[in-house]
Protein backbone atom coordinates (compact mmCIF):
# COMPACT_ATOMS: atom_id res chain seq x y z
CA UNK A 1 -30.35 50.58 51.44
CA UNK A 2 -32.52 49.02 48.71
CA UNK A 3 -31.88 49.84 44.92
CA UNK A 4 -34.14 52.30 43.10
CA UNK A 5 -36.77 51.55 40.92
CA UNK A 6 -34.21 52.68 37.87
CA UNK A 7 -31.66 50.76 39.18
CA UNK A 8 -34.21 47.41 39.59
CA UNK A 9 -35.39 48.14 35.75
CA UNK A 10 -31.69 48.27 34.41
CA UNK A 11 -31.05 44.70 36.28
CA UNK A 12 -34.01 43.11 36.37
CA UNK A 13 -32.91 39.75 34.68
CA UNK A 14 -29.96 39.69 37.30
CA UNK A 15 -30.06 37.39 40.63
CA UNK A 16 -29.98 40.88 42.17
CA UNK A 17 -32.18 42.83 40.30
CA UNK A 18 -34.62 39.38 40.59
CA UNK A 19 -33.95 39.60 43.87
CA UNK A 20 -34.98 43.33 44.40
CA UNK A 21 -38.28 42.34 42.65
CA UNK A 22 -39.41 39.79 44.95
CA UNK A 23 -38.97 42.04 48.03
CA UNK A 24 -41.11 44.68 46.52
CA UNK A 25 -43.49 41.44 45.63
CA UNK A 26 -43.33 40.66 49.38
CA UNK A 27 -44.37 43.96 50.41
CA UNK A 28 -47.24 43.71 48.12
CA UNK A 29 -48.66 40.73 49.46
CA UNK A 30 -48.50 41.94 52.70
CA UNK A 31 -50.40 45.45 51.71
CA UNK A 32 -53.50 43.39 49.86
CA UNK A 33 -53.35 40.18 52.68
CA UNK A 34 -51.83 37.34 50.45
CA UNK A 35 -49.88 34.56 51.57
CA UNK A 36 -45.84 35.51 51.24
CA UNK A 37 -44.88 33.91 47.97
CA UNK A 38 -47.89 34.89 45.93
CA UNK A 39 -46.88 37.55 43.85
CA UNK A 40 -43.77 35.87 42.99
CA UNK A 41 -45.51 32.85 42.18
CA UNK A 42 -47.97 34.94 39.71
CA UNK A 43 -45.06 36.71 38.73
CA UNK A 44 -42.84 33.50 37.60
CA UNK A 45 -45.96 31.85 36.14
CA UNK A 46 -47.54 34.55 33.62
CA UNK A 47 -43.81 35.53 32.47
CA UNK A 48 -41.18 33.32 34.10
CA UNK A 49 -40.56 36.52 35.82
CA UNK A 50 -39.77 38.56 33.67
CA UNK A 51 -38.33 36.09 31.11
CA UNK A 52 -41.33 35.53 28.71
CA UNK A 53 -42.48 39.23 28.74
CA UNK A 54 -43.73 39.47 25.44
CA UNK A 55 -47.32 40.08 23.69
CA UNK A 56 -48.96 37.09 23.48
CA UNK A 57 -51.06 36.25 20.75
CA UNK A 58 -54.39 37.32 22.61
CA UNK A 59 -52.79 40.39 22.81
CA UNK A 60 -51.70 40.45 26.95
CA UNK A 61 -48.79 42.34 27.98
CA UNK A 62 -45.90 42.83 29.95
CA UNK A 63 -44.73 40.69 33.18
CA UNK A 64 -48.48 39.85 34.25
CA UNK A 65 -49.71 39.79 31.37
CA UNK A 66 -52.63 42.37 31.31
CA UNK A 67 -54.44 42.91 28.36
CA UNK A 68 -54.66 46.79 26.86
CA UNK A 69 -58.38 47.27 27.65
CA UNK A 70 -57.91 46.18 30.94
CA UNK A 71 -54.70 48.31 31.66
CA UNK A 72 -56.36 51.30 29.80
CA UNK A 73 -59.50 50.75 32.32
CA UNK A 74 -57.14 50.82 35.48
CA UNK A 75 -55.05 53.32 34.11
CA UNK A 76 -51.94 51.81 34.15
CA UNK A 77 -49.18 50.42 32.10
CA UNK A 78 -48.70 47.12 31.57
CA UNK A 79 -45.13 47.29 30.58
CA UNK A 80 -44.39 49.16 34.02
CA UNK A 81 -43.54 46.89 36.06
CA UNK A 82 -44.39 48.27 39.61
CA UNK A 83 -47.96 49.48 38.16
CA UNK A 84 -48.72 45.94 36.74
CA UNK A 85 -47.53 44.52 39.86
CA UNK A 86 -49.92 46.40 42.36
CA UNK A 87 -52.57 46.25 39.78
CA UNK A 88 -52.16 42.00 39.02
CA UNK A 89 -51.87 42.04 43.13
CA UNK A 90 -55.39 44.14 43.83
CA UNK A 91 -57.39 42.07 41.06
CA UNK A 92 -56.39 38.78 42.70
CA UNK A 93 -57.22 40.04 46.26
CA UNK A 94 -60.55 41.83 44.66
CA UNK A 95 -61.87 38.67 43.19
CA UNK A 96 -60.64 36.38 46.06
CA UNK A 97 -63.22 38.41 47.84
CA UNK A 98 -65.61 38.47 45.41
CA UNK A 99 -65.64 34.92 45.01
CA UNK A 100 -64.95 33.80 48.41
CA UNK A 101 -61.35 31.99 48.51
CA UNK A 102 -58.08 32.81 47.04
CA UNK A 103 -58.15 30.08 44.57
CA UNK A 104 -60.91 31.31 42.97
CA UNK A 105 -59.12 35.06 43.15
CA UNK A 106 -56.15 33.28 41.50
CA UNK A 107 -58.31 31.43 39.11
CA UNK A 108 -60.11 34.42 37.90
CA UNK A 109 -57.16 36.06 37.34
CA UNK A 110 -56.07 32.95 34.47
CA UNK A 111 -59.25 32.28 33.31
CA UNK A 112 -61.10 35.47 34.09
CA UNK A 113 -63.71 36.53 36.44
CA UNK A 114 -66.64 36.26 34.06
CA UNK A 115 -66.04 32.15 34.00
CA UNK A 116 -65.45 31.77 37.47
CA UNK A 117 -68.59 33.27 38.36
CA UNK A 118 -70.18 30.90 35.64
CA UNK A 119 -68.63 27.57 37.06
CA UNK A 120 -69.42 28.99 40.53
CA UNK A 121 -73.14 29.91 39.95
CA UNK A 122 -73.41 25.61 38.26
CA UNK A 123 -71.23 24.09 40.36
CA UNK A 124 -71.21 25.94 43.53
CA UNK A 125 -68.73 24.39 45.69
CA UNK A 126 -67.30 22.07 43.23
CA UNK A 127 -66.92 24.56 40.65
CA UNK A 128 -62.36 24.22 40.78
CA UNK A 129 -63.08 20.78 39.83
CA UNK A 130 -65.33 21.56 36.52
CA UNK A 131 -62.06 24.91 35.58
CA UNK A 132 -60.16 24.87 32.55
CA UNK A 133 -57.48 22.26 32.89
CA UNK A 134 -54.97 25.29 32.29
CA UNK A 135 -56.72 26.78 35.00
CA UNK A 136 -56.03 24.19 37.46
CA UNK A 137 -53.21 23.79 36.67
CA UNK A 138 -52.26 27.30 37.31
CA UNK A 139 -54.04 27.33 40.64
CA UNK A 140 -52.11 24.17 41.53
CA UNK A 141 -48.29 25.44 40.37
CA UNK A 142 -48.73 28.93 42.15
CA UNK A 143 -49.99 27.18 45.40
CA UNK A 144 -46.53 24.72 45.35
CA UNK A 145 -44.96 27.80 45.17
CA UNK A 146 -46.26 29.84 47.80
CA UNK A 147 -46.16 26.48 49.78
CA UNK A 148 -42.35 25.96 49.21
CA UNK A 149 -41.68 29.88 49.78
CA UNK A 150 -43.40 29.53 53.65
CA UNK A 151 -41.44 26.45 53.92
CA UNK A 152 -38.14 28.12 52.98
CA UNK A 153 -38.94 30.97 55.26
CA UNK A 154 -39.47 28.88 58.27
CA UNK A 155 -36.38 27.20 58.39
CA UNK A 156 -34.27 29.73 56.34
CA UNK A 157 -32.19 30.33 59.95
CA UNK A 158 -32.07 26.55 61.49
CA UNK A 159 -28.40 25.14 62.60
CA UNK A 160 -29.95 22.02 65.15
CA UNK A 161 -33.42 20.19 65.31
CA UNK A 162 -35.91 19.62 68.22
CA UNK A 163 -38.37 17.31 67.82
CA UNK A 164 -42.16 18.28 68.86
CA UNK A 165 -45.86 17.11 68.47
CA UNK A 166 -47.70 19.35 67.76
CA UNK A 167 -52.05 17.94 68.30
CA UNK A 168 -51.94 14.67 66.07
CA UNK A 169 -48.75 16.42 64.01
CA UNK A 170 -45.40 15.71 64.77
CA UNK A 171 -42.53 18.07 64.00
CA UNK A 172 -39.18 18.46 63.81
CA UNK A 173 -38.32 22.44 64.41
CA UNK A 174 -35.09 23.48 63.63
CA UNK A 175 -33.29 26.20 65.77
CA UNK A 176 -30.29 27.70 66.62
CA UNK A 177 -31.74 28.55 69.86
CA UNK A 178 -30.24 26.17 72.97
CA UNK A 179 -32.09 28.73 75.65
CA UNK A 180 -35.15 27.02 76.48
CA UNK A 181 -37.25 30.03 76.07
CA UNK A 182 -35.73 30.35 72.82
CA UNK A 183 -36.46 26.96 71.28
CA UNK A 184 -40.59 27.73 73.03
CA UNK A 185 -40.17 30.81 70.22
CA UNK A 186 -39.03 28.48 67.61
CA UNK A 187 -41.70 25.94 68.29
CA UNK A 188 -44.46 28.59 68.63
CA UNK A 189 -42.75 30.06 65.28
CA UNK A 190 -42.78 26.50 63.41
CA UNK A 191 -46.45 26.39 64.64
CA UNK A 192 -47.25 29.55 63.20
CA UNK A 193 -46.14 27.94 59.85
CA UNK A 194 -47.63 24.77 59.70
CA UNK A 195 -50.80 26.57 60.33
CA UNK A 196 -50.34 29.40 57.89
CA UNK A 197 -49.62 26.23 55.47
CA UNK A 198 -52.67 24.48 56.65
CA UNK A 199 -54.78 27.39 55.94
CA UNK A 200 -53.10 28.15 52.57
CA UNK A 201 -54.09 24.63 51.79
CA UNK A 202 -57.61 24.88 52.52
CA UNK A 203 -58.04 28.42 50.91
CA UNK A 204 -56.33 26.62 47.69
CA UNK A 205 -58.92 23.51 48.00
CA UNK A 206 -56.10 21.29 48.64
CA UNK A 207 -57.43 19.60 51.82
């Protein structure tokens, strides 16, 4: 059994308590339809999760750093952590679909949604290209993240390695699996990944 939400507060700067927080990040992802990894990634680059939760000097708060207007607007609280999460997680899916790809979601949530429709509306396509530098950069450390967490999860359980091609890719899948029909899972499973990976790419602008 998970810990409670009082328990996660009291150790949140623990592995554990860290821990507990990127399940309930997981979970989050998976209710608004982001790539696992995303939340996290947000989380660890507005506030180091959790680390660098203070006011900055704009006036944004808590561990995704929403300003007061904002939070008042939504009716939330920024300094609760679970509220700011869903709400940081439903702006980022909102504006991925407002603007058509999650790295414009994720960029409007840096540099807001305002500019993002600006850039889009001169540049059109090219619009990640004409961004903020801190912008891009942004977009580019939260999708290594989310590209190292899908790694990670994809081999989190290997012991041996099969080898594979996979169209013009070739792959080496690691498995415990020595039942043949267990190592076609594996394959299918590694698949799965790369392709999830591919997409994540191509969402982010990265291919």
């Amino acid at each position: 059994m998970g810990r409670s939400y009082a328990e996660q507060d009291v150790a949140s700067q623990t592995p554990e308590g860290i821990a507990d927080r990127q399940n309930v990040l997981n979970q989050i992802d998976r209710k608004y339809g982001l790539p696992e990894g995303t939340m996290d990634a947000l989380w660890a680059q507005e506030s180091g999760r959790g680390k660098n939760a203070k006011d900055s000097s704009a006036g944004a708060q808590g561990d995704f750093q929403i300003m007061p207007d904002v939070a008042r607007e939504a009716h939330i609280d920024p300094h609760n952590w679970r509220q700011a999460a869903s709400y940081a997680a439903m702006r980022v899916a909102h504006d991925r679909d407002q603007f058509g790809s999650l790295a414009a979601g994720i960029a409007s949530y840096n540099a807001g949604a305002v500019r993002i429709s600006g850039l889009q509306k001169r540049y059109g396509n090219e619009w990640q290209s004409h961004a903020p530098q801190e912008t891009i950069d942004y977009i580019n450390s939260i999708s290594r993240a989310v590209d190292a967490a899908n790694q990670r999860a994809s081999t989190s359980s290997n012991s041996h390695t099969v080898n594979h091609t996979f169209g013009d890719t070739h792959m080496t899948v690691n498995t415990k699996a020595s039942d043949p029909r267990e190592v076609a899972r594996a394959i299918k499973s590694a698949q799965d990944g790369h392709q999830r990976r591919l997409t994540w790419q191509a969402n982010m602008g990265l291919t």
